[in-house]
Every structure is written in C-alpha cells, then in structure tokens.
PDB file of N, CA and C in Angstrom:
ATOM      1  N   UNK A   1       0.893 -14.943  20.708  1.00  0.00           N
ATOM      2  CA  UNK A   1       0.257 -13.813  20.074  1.00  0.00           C
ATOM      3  C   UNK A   1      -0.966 -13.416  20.893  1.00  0.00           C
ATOM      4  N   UNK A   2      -1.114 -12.307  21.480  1.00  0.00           N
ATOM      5  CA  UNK A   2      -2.434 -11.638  22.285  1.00  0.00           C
ATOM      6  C   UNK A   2      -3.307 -11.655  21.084  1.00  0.00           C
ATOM      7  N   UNK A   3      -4.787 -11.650  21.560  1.00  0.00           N
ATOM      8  CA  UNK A   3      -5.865 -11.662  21.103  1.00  0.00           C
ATOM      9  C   UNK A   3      -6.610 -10.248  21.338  1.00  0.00           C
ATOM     10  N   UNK A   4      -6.880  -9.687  20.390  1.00  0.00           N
ATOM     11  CA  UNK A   4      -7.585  -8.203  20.681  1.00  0.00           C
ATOM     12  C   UNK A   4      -8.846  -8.446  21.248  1.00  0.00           C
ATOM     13  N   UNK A   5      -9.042  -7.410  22.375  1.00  0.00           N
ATOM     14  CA  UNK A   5     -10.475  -7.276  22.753  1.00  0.00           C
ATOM     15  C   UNK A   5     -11.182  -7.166  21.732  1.00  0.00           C
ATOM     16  N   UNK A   6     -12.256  -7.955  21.490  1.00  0.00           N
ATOM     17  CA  UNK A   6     -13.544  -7.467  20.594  1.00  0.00           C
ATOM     18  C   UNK A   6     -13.741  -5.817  20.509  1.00  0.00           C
ATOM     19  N   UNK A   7     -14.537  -5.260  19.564  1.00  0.00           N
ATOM     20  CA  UNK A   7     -14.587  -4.276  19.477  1.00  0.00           C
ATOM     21  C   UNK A   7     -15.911  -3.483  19.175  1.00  0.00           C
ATOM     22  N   UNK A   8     -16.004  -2.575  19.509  1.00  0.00           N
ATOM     23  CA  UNK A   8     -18.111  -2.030  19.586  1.00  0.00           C
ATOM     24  C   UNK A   8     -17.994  -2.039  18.686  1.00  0.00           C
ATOM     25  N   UNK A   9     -19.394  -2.445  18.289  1.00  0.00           N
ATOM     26  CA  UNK A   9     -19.976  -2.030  16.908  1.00  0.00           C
ATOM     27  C   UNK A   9     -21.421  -1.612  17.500  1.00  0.00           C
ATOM     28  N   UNK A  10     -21.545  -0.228  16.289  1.00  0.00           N
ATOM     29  CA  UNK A  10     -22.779   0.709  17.092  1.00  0.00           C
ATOM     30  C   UNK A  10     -23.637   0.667  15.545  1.00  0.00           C
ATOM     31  N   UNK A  11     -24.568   0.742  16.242  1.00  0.00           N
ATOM     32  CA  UNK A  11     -25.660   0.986  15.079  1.00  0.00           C
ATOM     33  C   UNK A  11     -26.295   2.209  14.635  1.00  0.00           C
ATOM     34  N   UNK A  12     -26.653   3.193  13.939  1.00  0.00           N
ATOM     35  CA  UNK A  12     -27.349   4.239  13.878  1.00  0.00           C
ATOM     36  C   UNK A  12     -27.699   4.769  12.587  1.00  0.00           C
ATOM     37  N   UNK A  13     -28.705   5.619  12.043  1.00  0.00           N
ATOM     38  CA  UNK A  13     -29.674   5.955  11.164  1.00  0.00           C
ATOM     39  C   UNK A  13     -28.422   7.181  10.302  1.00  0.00           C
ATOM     40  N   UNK A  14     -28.332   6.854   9.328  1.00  0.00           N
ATOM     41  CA  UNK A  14     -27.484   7.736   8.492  1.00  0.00           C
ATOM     42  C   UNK A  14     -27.543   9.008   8.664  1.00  0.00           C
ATOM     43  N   UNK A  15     -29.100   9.448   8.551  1.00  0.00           N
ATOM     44  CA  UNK A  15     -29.451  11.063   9.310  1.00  0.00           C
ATOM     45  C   UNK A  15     -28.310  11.536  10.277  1.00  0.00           C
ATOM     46  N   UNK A  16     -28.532  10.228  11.396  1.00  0.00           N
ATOM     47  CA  UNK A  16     -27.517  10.926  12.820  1.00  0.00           C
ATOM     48  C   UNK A  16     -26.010  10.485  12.589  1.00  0.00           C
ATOM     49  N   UNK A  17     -25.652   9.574  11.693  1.00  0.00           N
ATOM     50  CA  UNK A  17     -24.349   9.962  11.411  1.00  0.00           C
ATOM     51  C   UNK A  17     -23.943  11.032  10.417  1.00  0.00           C
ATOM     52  N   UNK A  18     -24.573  11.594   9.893  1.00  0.00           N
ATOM     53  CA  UNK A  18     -24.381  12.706   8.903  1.00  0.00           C
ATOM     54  C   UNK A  18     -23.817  13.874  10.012  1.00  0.00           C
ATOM     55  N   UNK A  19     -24.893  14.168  11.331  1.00  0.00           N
ATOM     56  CA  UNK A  19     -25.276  14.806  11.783  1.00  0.00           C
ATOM     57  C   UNK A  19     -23.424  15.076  12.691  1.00  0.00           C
ATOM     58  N   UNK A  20     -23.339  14.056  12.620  1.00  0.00           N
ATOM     59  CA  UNK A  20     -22.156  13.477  14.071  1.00  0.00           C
ATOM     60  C   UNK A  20     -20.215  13.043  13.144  1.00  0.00           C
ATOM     61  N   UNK A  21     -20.679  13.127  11.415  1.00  0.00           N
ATOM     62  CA  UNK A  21     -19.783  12.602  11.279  1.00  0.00           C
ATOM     63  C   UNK A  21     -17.692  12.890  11.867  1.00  0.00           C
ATOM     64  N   UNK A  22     -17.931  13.843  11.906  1.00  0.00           N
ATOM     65  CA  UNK A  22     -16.704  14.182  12.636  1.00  0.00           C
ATOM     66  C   UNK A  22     -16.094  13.417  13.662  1.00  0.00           C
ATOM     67  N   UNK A  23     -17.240  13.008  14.632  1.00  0.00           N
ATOM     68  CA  UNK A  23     -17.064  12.544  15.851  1.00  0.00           C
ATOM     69  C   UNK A  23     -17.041  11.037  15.844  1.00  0.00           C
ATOM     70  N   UNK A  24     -17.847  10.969  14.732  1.00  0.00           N
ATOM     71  CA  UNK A  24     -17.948   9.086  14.481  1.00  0.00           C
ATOM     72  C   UNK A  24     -16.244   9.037  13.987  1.00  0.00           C
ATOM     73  N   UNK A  25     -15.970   9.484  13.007  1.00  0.00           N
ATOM     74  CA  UNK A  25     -14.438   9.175  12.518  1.00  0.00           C
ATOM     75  C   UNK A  25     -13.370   9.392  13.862  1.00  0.00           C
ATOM     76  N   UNK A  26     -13.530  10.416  14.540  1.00  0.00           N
ATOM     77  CA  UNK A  26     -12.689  10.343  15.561  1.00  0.00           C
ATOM     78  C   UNK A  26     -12.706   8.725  16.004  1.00  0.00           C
ATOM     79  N   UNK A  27     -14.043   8.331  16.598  1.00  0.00           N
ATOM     80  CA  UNK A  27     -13.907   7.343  17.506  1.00  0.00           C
ATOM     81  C   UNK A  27     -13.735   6.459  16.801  1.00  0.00           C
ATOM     82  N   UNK A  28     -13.910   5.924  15.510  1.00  0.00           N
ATOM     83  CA  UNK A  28     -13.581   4.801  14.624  1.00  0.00           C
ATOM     84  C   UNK A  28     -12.030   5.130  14.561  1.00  0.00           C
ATOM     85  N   UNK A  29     -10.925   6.409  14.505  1.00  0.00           N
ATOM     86  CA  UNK A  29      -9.743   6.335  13.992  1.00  0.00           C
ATOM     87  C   UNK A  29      -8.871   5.806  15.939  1.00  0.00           C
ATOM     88  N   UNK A  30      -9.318   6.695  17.143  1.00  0.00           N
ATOM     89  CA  UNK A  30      -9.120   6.714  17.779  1.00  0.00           C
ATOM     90  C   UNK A  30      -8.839   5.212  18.707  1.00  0.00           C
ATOM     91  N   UNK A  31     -10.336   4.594  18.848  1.00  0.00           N
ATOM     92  CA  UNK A  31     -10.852   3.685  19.425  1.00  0.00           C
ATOM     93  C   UNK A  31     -10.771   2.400  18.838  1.00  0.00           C
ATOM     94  N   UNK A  32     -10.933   2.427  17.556  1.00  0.00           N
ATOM     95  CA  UNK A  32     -11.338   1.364  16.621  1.00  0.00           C
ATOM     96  C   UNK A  32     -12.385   0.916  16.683  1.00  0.00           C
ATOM     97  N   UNK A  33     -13.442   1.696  16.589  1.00  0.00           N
ATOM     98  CA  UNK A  33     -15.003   1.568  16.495  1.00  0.00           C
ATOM     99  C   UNK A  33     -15.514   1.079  15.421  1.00  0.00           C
ATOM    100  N   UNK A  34     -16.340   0.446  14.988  1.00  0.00           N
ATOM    101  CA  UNK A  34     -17.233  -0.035  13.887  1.00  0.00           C
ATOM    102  C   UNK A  34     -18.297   1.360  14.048  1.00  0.00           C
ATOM    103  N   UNK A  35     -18.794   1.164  13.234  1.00  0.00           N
ATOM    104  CA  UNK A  35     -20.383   1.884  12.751  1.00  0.00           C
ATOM    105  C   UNK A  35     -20.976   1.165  11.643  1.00  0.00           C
ATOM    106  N   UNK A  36     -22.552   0.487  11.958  1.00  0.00           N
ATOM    107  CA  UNK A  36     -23.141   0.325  10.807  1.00  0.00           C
ATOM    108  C   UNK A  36     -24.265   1.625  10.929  1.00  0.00           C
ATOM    109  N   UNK A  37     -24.436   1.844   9.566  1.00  0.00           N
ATOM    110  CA  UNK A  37     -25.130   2.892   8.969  1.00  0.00           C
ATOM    111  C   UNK A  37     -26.581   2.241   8.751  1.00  0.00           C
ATOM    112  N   UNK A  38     -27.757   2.775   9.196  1.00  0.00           N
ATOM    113  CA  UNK A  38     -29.475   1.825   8.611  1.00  0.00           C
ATOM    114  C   UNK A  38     -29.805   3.331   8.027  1.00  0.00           C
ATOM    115  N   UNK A  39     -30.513   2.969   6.684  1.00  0.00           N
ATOM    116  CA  UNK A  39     -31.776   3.821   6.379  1.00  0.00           C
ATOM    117  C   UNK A  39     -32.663   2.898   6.589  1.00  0.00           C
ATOM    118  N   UNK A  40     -33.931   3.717   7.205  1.00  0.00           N
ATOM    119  CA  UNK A  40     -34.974   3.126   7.510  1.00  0.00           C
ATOM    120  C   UNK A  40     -34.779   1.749   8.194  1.00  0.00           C
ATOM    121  N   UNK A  41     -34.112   1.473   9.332  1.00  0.00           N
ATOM    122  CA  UNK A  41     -33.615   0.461   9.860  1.00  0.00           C
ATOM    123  C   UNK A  41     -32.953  -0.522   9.525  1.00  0.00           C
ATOM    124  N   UNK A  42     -33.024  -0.342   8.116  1.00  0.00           N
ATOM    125  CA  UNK A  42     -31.786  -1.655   7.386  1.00  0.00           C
ATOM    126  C   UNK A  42     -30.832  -1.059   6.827  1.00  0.00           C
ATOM    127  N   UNK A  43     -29.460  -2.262   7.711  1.00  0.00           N
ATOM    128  CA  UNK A  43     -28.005  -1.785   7.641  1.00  0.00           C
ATOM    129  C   UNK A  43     -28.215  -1.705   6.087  1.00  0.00           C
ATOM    130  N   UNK A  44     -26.935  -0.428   5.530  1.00  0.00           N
ATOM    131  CA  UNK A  44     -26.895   0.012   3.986  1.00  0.00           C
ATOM    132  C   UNK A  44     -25.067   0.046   4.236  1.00  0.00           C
ATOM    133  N   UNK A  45     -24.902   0.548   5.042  1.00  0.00           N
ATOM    134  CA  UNK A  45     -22.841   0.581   5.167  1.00  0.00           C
ATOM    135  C   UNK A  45     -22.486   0.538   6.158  1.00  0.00           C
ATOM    136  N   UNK A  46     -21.154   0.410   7.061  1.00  0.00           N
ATOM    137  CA  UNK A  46     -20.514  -0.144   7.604  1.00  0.00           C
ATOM    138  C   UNK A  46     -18.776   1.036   7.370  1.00  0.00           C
ATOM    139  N   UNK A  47     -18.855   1.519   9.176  1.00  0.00           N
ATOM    140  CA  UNK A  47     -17.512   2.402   9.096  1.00  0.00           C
ATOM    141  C   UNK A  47     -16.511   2.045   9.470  1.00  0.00           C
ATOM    142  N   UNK A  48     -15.029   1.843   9.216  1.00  0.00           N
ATOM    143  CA  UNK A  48     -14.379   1.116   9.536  1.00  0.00           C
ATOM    144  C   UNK A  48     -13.188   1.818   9.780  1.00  0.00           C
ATOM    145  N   UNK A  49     -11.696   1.789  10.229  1.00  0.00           N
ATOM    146  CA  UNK A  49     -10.270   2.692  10.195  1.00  0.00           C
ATOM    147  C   UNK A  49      -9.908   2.758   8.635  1.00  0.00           C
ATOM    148  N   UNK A  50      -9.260   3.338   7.867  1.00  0.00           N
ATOM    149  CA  UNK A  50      -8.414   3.002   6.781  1.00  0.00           C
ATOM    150  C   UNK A  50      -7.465   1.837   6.768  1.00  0.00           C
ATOM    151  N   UNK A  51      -6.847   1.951   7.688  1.00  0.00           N
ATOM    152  CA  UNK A  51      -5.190   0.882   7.957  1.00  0.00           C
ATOM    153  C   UNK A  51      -6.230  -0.654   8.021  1.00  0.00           C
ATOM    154  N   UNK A  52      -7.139  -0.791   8.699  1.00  0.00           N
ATOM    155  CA  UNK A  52      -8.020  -2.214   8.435  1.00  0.00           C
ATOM    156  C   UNK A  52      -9.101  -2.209   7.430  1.00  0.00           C
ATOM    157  N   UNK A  53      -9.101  -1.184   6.708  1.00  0.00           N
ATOM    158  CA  UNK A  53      -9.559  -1.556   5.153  1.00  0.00           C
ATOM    159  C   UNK A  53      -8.677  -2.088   4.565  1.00  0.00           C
ATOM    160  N   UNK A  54      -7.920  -1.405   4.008  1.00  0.00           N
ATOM    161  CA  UNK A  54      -6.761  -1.800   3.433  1.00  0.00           C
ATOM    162  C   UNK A  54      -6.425  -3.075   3.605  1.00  0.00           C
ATOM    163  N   UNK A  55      -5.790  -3.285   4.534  1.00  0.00           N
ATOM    164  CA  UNK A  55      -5.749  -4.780   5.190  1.00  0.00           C
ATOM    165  C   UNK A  55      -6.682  -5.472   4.729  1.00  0.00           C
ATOM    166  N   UNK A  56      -7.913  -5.592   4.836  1.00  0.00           N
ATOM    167  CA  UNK A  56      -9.062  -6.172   4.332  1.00  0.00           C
ATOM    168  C   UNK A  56      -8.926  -6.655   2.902  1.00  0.00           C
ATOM    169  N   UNK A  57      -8.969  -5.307   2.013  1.00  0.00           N
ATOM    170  CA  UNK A  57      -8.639  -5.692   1.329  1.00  0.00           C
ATOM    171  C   UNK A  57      -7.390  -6.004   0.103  1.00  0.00           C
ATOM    172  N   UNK A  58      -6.553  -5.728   1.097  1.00  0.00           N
ATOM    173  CA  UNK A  58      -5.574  -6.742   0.071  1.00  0.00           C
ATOM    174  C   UNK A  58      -5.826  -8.418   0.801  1.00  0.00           C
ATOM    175  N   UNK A  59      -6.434  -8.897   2.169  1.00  0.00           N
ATOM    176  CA  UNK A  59      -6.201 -10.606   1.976  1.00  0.00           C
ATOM    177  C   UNK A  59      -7.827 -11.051   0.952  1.00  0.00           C
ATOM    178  N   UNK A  60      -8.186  -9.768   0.389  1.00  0.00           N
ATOM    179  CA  UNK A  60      -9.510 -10.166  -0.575  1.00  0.00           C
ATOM    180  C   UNK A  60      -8.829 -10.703  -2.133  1.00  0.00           C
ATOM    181  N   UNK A  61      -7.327 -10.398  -1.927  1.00  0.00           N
ATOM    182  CA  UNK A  61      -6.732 -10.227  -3.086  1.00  0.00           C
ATOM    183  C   UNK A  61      -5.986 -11.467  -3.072  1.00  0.00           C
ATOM    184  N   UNK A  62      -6.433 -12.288  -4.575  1.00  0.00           N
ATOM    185  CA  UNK A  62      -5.718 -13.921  -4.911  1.00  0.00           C
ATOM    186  C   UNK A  62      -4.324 -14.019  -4.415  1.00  0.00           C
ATOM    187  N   UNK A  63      -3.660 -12.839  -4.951  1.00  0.00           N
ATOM    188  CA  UNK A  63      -2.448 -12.938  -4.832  1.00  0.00           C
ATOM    189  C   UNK A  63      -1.889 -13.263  -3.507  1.00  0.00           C
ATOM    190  N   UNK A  64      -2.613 -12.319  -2.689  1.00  0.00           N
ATOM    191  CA  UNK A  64      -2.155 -11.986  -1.332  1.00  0.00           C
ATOM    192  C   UNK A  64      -2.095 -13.422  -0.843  1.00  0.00           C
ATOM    193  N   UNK A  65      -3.454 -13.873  -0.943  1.00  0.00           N
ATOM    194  CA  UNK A  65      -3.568 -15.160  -0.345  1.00  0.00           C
ATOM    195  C   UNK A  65      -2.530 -16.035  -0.654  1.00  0.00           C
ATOM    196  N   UNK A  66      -2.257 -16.366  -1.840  1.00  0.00           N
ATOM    197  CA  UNK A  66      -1.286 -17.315  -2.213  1.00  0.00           C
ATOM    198  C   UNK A  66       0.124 -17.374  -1.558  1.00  0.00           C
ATOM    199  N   UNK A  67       0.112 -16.141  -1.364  1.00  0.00           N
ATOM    200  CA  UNK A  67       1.341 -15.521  -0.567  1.00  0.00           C
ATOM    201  C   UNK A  67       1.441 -15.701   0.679  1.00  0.00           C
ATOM    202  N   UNK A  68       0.314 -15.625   1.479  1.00  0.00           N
ATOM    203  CA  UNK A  68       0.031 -15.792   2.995  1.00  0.00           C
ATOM    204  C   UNK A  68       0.114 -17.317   2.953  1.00  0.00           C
ATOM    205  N   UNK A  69      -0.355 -18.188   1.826  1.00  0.00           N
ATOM    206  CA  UNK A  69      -0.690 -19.747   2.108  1.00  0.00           C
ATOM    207  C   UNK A  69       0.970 -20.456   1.416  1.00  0.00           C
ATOM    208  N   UNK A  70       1.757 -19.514   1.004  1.00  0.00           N
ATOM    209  CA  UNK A  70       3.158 -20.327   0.746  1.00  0.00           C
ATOM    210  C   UNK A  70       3.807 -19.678   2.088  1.00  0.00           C
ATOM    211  N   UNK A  71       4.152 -18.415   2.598  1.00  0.00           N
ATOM    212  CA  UNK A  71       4.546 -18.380   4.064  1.00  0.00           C
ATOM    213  C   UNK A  71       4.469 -19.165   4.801  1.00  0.00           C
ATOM    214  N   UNK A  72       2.923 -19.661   5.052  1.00  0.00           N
ATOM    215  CA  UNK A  72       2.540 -20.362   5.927  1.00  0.00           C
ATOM    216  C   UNK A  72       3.096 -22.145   6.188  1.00  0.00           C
ATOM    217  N   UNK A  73       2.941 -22.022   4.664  1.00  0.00           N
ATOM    218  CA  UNK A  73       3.760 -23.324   4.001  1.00  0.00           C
ATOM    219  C   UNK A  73       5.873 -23.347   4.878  1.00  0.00           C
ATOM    220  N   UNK A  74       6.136 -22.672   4.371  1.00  0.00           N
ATOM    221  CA  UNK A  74       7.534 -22.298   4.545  1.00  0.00           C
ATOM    222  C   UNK A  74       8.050 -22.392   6.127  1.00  0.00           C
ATOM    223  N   UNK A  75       6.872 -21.514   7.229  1.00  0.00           N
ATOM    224  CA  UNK A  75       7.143 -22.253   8.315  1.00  0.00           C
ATOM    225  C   UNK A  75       6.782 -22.830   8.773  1.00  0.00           C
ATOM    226  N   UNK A  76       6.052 -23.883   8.470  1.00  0.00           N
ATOM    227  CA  UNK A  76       5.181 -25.342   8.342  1.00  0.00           C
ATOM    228  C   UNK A  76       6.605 -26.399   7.876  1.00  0.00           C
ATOM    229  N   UNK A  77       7.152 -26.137   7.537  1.00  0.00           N
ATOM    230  CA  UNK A  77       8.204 -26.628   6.965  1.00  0.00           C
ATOM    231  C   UNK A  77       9.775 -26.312   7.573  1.00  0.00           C
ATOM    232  N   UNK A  78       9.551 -25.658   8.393  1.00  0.00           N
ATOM    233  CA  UNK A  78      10.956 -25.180   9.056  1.00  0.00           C
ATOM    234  C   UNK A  78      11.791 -24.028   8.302  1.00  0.00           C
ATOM    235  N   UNK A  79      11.582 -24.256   7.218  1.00  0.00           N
ATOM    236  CA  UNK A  79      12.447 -23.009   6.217  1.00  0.00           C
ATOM    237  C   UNK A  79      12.204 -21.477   6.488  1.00  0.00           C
ATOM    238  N   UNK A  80      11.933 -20.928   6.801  1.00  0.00           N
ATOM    239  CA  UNK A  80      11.481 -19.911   7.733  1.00  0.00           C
ATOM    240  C   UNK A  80      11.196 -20.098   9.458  1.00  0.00           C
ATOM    241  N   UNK A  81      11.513 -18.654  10.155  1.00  0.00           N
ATOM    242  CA  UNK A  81      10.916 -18.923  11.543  1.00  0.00           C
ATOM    243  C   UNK A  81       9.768 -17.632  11.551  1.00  0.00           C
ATOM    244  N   UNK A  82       8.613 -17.845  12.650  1.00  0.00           N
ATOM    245  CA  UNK A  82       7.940 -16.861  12.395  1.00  0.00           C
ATOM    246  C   UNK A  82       8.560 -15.380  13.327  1.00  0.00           C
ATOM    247  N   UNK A  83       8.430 -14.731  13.612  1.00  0.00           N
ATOM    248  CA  UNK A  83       8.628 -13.437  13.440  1.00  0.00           C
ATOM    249  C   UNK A  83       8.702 -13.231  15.259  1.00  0.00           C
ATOM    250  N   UNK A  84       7.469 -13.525  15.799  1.00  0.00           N
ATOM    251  CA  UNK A  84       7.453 -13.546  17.090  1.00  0.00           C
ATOM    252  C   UNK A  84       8.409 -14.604  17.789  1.00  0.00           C
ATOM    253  N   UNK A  85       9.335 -15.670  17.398  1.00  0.00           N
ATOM    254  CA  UNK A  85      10.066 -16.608  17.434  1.00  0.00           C
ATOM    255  C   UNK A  85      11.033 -16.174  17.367  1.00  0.00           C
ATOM    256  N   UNK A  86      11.929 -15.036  16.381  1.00  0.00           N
ATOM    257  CA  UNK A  86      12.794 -14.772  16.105  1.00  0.00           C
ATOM    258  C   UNK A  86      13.503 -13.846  16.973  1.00  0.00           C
ATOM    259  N   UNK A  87      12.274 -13.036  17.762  1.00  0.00           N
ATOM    260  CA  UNK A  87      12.346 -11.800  18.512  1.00  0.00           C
ATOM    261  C   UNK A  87      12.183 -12.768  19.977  1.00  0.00           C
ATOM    262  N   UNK A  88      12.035 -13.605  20.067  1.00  0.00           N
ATOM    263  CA  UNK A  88      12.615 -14.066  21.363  1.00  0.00           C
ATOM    264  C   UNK A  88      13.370 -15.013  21.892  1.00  0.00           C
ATOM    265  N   UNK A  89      13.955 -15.150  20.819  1.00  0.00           N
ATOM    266  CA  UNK A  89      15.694 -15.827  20.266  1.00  0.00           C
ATOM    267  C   UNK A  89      16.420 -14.337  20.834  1.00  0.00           C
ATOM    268  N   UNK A  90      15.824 -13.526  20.004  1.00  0.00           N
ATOM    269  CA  UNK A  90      16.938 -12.211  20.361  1.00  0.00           C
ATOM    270  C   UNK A  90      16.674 -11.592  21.574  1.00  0.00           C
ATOM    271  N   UNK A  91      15.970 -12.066  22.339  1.00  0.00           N
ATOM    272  CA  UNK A  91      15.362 -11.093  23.599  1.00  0.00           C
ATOM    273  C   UNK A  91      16.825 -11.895  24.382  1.00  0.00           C
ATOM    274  N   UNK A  92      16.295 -13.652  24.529  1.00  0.00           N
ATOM    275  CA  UNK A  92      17.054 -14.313  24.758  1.00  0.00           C
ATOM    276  C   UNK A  92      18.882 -14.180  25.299  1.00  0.00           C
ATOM    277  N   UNK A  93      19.098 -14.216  23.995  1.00  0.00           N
ATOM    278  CA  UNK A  93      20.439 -13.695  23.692  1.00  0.00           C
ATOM    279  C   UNK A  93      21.120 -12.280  24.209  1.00  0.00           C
ATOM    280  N   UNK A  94      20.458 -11.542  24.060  1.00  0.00           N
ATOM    281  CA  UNK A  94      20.390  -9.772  24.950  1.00  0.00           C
ATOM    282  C   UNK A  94      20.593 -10.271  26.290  1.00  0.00           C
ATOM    283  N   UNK A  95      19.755 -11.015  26.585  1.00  0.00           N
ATOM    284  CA  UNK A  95      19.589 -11.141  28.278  1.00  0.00           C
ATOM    285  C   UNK A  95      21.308 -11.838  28.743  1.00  0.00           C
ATOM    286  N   UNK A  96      21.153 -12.781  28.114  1.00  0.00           N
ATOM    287  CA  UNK A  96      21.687 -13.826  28.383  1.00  0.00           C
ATOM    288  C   UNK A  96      23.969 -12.429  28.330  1.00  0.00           C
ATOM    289  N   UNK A  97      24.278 -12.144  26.908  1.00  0.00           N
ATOM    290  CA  UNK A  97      24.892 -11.507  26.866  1.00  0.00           C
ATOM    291  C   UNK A  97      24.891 -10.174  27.982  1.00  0.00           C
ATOM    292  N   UNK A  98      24.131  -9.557  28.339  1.00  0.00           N
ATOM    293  CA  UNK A  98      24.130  -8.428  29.670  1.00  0.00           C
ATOM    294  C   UNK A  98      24.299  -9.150  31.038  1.00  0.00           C
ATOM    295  N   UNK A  99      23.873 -10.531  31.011  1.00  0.00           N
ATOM    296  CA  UNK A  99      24.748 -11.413  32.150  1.00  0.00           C
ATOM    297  C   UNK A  99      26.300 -11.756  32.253  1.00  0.00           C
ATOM    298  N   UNK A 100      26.566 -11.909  31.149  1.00  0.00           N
ATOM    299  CA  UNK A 100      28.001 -12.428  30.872  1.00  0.00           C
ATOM    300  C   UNK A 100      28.734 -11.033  31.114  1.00  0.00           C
ATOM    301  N   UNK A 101      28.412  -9.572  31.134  1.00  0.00           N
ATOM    302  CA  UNK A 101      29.540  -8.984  31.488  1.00  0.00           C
ATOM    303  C   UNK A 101      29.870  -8.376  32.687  1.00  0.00           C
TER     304      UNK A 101
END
C-alpha cells in the first residue's frame, strides 16, 4: 500500500479567507489542501475536502469501528483476503494466461 505525501496545511485570518473563499475551496477540492482558519491568531476551524470528511466521520462512528475491527479480525484469521491481495492473484493469473496462448 503507497503512503500519501503529507499534505500543506496553511494558516490564515478568517478576514482573508472570506476574502479568497472560492480559491481556498478550489485548492482544498483540487490539491487536497488543509486550511486552518485564526481569529485574532487563534485557530477557530479547519478546511478540509468533503469525500475526507465524511470518511472522518463515519470511522468517528461505533459502528463503523466495530466493523473495521471484525474485518480486520477476519483477515487476521485467513477467512477473508485483503483486497490488494486479491488483485494480484488476478494480475497474476492474466499474465500468466496471455502467456499460455
């Protein structure tokens, strides 16, 4: 599994994101930018994509977790394979079959 580059996180005075918001959402939807928001120099919010809110918060959610921690269980256990495993079983097999003819 690749590891994402870290990602900016910028700081600035609510005034100038008011001022800019258009452009801040571009680069947060675009880029995957953070923004924290300061009045009077102390952070108050924090801008983020939708698709990694969301995300956020559903693993904030009991359920979710329980769900992520019996998966985890399952291929901890062999009874499941994970996903990136499965897809290179099948890469595998592709290859291997476009040799054979």
């Amino acid at each position: 599994m690749k590891k994402q580059p870290p990602r900016a996180v910028s700081r600035m005075p609510i005034t100038q994101a008011r001022i800019n918001l258009g452009q801040l959402a571009k680069r947060v939807h675009l880029n995957g930018e953070y923004f924290i928001l300061e009045k009077d120099g102390i952070p108050v919010v924090g801008i983020m994509g939708a698709d990694e809110l969301e995300d956020y918060l559903e693993i904030r959610d009991e359920n979710v977790k329980e769900r992520i921690r019996q998966n985890n269980a399952d291929i901890a256990a062999g009874r499941v394979a994970a996903a990136y495993n499965v897809l290179s079983e099948i890469r595998v097999l592709k290859l291997k079959d476009s040799k054979s003819r």
